[in-house]
N, C-alpha and C. Protein backbone atom coordinates (compact mmCIF):
# COMPACT_ATOMS: atom_id res chain seq x y z
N UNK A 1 40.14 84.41 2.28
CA UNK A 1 38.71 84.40 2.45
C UNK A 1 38.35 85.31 3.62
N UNK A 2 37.37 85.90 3.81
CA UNK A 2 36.91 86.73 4.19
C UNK A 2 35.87 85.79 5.56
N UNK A 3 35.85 86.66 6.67
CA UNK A 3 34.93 85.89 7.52
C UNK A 3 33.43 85.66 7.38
N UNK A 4 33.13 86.80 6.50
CA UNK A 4 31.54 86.58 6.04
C UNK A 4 31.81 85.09 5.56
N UNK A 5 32.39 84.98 4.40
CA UNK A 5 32.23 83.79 3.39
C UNK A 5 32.77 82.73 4.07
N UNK A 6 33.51 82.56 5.58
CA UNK A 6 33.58 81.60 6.14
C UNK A 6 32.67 80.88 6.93
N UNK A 7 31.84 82.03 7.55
CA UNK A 7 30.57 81.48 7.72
C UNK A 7 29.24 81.27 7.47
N UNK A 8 29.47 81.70 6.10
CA UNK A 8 28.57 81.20 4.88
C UNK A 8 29.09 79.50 4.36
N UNK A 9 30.06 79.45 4.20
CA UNK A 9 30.71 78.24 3.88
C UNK A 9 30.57 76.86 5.06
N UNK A 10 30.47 77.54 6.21
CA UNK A 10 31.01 76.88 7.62
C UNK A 10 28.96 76.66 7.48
N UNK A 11 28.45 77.69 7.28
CA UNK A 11 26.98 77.65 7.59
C UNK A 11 26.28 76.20 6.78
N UNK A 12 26.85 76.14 5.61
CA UNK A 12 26.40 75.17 4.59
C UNK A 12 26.81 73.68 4.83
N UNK A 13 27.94 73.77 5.21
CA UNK A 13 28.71 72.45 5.58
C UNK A 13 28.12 71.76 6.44
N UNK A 14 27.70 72.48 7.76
CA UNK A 14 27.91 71.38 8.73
C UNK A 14 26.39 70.87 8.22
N UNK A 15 25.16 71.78 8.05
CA UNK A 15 24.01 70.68 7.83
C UNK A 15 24.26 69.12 6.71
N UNK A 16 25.08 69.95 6.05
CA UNK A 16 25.11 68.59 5.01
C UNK A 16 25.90 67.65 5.75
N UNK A 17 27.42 67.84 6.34
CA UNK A 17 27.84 66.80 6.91
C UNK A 17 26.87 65.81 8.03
N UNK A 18 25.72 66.84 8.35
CA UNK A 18 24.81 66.02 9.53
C UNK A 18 23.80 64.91 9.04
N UNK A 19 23.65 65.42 7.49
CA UNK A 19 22.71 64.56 6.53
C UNK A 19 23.36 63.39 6.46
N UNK A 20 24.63 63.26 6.07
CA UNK A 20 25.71 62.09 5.92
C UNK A 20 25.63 61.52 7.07
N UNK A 21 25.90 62.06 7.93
CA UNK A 21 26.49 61.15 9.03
C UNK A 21 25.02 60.84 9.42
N UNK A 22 23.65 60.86 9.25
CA UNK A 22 22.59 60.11 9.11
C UNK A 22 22.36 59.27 8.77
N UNK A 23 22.66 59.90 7.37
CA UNK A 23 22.67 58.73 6.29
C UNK A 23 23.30 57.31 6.70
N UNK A 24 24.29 57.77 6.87
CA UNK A 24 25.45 56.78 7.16
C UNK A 24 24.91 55.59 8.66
N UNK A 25 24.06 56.33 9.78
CA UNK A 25 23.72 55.53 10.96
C UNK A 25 22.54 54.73 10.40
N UNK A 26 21.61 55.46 9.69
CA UNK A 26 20.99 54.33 8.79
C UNK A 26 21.48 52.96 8.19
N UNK A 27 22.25 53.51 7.55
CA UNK A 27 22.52 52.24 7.09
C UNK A 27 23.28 51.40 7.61
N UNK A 28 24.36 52.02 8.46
CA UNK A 28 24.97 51.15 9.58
C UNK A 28 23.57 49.83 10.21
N UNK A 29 22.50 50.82 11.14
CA UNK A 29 21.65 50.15 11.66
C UNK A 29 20.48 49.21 10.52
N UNK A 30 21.09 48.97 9.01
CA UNK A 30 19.77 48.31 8.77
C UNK A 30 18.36 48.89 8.29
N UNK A 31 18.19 50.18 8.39
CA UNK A 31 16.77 50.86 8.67
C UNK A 31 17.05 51.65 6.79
N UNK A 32 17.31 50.88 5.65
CA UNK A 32 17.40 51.02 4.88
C UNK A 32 16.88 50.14 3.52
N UNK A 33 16.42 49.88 2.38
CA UNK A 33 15.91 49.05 1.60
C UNK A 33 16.78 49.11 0.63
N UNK A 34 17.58 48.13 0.38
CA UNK A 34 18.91 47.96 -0.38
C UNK A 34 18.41 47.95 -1.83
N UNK A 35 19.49 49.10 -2.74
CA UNK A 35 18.81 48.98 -4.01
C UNK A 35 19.26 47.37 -4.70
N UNK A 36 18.17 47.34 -5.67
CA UNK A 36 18.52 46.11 -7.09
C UNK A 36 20.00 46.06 -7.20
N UNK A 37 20.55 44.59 -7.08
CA UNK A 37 21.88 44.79 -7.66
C UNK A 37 21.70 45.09 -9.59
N UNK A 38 22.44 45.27 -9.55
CA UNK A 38 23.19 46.21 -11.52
C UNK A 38 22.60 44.98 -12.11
N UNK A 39 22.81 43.68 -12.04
CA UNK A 39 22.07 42.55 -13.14
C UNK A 39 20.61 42.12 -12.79
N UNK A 40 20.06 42.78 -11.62
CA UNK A 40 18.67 42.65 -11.57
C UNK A 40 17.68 43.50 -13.07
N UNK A 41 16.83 42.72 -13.29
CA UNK A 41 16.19 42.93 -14.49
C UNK A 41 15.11 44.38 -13.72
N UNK A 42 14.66 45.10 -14.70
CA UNK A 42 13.95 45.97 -13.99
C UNK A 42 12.63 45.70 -13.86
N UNK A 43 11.83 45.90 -12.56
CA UNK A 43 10.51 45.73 -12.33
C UNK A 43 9.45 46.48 -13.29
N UNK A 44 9.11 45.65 -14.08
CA UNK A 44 7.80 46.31 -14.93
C UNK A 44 6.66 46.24 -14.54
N UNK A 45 5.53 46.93 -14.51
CA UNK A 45 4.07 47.08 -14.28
C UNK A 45 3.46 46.43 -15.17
N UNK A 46 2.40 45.53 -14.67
CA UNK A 46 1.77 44.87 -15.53
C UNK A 46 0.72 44.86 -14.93
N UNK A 47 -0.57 44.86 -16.08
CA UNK A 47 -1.46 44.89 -15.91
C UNK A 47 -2.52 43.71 -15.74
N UNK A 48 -3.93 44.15 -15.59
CA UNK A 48 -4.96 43.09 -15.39
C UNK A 48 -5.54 43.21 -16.55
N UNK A 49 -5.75 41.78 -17.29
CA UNK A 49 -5.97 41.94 -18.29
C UNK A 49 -7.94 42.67 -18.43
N UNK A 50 -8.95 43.06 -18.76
CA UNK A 50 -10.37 43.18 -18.44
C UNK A 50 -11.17 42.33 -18.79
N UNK A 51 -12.08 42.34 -17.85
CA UNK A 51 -12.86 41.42 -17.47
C UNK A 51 -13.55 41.48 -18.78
N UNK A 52 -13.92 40.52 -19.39
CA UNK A 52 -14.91 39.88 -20.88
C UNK A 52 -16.02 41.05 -20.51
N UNK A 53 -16.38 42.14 -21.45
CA UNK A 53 -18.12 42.42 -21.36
C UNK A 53 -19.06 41.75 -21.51
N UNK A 54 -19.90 41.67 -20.82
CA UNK A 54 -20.90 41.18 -21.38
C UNK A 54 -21.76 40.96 -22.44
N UNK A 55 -22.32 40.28 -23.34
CA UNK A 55 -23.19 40.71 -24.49
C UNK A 55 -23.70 41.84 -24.57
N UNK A 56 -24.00 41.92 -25.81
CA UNK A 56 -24.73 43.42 -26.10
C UNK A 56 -26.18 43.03 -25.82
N UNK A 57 -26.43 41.82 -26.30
CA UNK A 57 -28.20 41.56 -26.67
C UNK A 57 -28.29 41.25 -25.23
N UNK A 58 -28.06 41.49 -24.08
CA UNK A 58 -28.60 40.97 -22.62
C UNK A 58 -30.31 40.87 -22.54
N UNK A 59 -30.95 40.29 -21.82
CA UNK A 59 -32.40 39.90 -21.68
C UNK A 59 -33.21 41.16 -20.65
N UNK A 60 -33.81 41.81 -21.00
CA UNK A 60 -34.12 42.91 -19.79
C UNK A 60 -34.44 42.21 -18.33
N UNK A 61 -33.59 42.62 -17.54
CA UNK A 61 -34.30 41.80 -16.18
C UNK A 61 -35.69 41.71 -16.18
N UNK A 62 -36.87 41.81 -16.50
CA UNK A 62 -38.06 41.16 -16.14
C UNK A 62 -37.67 40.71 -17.80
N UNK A 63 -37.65 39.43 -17.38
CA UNK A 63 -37.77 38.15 -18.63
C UNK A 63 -39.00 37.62 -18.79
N UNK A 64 -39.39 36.56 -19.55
CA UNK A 64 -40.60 35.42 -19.05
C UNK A 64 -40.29 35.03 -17.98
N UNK A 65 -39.22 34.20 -17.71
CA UNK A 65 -39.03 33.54 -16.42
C UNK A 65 -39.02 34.90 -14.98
N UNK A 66 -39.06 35.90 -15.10
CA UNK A 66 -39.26 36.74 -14.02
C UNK A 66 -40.74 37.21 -14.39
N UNK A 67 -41.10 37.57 -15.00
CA UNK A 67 -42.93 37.60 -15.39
C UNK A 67 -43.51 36.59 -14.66
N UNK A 68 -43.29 34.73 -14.57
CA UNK A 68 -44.08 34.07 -14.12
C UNK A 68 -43.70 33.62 -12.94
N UNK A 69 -42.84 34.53 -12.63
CA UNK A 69 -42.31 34.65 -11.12
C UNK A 69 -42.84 35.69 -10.30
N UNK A 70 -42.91 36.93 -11.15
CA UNK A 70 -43.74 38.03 -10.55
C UNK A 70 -45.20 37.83 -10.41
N UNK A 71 -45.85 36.92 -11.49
CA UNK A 71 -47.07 36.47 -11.52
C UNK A 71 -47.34 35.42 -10.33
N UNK A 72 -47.48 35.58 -9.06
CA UNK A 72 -47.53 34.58 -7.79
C UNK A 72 -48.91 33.98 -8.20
N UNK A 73 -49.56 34.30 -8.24
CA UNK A 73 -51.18 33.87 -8.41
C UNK A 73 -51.51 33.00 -9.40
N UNK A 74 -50.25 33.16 -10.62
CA UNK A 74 -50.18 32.26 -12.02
C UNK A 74 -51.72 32.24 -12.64
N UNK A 75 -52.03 33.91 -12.47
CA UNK A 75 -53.17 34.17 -13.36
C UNK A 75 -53.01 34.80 -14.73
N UNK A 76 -51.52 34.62 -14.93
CA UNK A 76 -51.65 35.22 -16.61
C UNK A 76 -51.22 36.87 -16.56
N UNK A 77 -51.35 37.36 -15.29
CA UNK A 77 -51.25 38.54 -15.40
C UNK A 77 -50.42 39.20 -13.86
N UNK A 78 -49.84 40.31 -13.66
CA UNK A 78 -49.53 41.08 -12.69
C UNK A 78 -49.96 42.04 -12.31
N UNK A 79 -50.68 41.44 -11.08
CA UNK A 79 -51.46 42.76 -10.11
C UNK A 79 -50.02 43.80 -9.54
N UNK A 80 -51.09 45.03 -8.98
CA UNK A 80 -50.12 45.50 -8.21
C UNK A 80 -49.67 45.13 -6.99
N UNK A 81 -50.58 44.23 -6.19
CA UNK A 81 -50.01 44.09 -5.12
C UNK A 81 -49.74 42.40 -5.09
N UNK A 82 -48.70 41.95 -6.88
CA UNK A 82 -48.15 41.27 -6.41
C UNK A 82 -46.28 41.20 -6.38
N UNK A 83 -46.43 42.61 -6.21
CA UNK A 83 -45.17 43.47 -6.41
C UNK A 83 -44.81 44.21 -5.26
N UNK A 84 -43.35 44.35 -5.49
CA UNK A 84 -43.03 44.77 -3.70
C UNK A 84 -43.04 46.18 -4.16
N UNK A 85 -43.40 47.18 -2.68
CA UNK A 85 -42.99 48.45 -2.49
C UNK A 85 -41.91 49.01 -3.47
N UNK A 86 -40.77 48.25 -3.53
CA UNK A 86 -39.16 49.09 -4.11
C UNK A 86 -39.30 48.51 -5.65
N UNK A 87 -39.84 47.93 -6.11
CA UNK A 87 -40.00 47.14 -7.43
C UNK A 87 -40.51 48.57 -8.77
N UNK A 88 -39.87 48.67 -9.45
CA UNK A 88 -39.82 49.48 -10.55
C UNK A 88 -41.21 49.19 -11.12
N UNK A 89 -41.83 48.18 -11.41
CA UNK A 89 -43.14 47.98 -12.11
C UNK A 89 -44.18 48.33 -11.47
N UNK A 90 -43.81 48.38 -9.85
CA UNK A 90 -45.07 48.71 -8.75
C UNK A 90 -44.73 50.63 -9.29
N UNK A 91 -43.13 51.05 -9.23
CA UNK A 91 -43.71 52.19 -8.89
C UNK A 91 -44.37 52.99 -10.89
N UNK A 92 -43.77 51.97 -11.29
CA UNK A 92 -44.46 52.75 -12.93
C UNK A 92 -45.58 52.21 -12.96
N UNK A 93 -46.54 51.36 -11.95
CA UNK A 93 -47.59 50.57 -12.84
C UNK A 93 -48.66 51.25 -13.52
N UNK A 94 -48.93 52.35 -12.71
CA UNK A 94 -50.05 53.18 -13.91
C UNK A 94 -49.67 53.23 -15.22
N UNK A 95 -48.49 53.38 -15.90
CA UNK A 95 -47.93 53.88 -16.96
C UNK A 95 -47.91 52.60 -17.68
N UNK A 96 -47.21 51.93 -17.10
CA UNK A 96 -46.89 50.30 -17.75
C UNK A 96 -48.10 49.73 -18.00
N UNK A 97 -49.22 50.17 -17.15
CA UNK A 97 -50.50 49.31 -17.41
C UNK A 97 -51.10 50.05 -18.63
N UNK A 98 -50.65 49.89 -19.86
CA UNK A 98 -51.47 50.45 -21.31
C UNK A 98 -52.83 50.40 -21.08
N UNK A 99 -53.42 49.40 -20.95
CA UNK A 99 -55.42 49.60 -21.23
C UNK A 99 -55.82 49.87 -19.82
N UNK A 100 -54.92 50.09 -19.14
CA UNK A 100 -55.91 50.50 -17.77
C UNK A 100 -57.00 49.24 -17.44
N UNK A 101 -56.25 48.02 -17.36
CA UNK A 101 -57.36 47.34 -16.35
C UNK A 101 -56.76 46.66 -15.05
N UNK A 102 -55.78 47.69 -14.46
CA UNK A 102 -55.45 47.00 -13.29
C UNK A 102 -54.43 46.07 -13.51
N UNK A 103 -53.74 45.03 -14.23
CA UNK A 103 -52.98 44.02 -14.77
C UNK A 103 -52.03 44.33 -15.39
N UNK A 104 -51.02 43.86 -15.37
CA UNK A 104 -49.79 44.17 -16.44
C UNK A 104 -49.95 42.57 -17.21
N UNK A 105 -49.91 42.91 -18.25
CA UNK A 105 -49.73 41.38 -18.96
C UNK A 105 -48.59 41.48 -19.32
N UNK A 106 -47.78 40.18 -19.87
CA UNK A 106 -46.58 40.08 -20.24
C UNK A 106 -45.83 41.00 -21.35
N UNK A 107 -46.56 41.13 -22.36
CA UNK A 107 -46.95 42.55 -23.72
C UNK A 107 -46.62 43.71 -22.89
N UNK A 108 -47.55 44.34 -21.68
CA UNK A 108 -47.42 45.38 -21.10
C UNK A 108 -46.25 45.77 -20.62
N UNK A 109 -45.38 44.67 -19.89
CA UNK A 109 -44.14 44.75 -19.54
C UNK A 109 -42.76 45.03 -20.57
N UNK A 110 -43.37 44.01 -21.24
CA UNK A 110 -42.21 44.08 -22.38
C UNK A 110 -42.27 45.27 -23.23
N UNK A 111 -43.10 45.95 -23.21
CA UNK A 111 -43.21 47.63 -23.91
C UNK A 111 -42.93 48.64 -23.47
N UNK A 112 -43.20 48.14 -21.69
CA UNK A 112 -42.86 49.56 -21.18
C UNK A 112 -41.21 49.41 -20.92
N UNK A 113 -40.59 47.86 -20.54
CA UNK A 113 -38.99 48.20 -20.30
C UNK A 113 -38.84 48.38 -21.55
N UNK A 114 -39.07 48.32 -22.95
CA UNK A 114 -38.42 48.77 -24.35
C UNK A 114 -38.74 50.39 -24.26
N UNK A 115 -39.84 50.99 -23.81
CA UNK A 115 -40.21 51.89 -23.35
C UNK A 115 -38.81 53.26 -23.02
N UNK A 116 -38.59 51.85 -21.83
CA UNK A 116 -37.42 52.85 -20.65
C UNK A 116 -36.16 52.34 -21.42
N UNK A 117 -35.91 51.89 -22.21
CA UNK A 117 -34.83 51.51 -22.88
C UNK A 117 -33.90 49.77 -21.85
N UNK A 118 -34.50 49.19 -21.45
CA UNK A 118 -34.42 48.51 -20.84
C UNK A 118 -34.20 47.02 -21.38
């Protein structure tokens, strides 16, 4: 052998012997996670099964029972200001209010969320 190829050879060796003898203080010290012994069964992934959907026919959030909830005054009808600032019906009420008299009646509501697909 030639001295090039000895210290090509000599060059390759010692990093790997340094990997080993790493290797090796590792596991001496513990600082290692011991594989499955050979009759351990293998760890499979399993899943979550999903959560039930919900119905298809759901009730549009403003129901009756939220109509005569939104209705505070229990006059039959919904003003605008018996609706909050962030409330979807305050901010459509021109639109939602079909005859233009100020009021959403229960009809009015229920047309305009079929309206919005709601």
């Amino acid at each position: 052998m030639n001295r090039t190829m000895q210290t090509l050879l000599l060059a390759l060796t010692i990093p790997a012997m340094a990997m080993l003898a790493a290797c090796d203080r590792e596991a001496a010290e513990g600082d290692y996670e011991a594989a499955p012994a050979a009759d351990t069964p293998p760890i499979v992934a399993t899943t979550r099964p999903e959560a039930p959907m919900p119905p298809e026919a759901t009730e549009p959030e403003t129901d009756a029972l939220a109509f005569t909830e939104m209705d505070t005054n229990q006059d039959g009808g919904i003003a605008m200001d018996e609706l909050s600032d962030d409330d979807m019906l305050h901010q459509h009420f021109s639109v939602a209010d079909a005859d233009g008299d100020g009021m959403l009646s229960e009809a009015e509501v229920d047309q305009h969320l079929a309206d919005m697909g709601m």
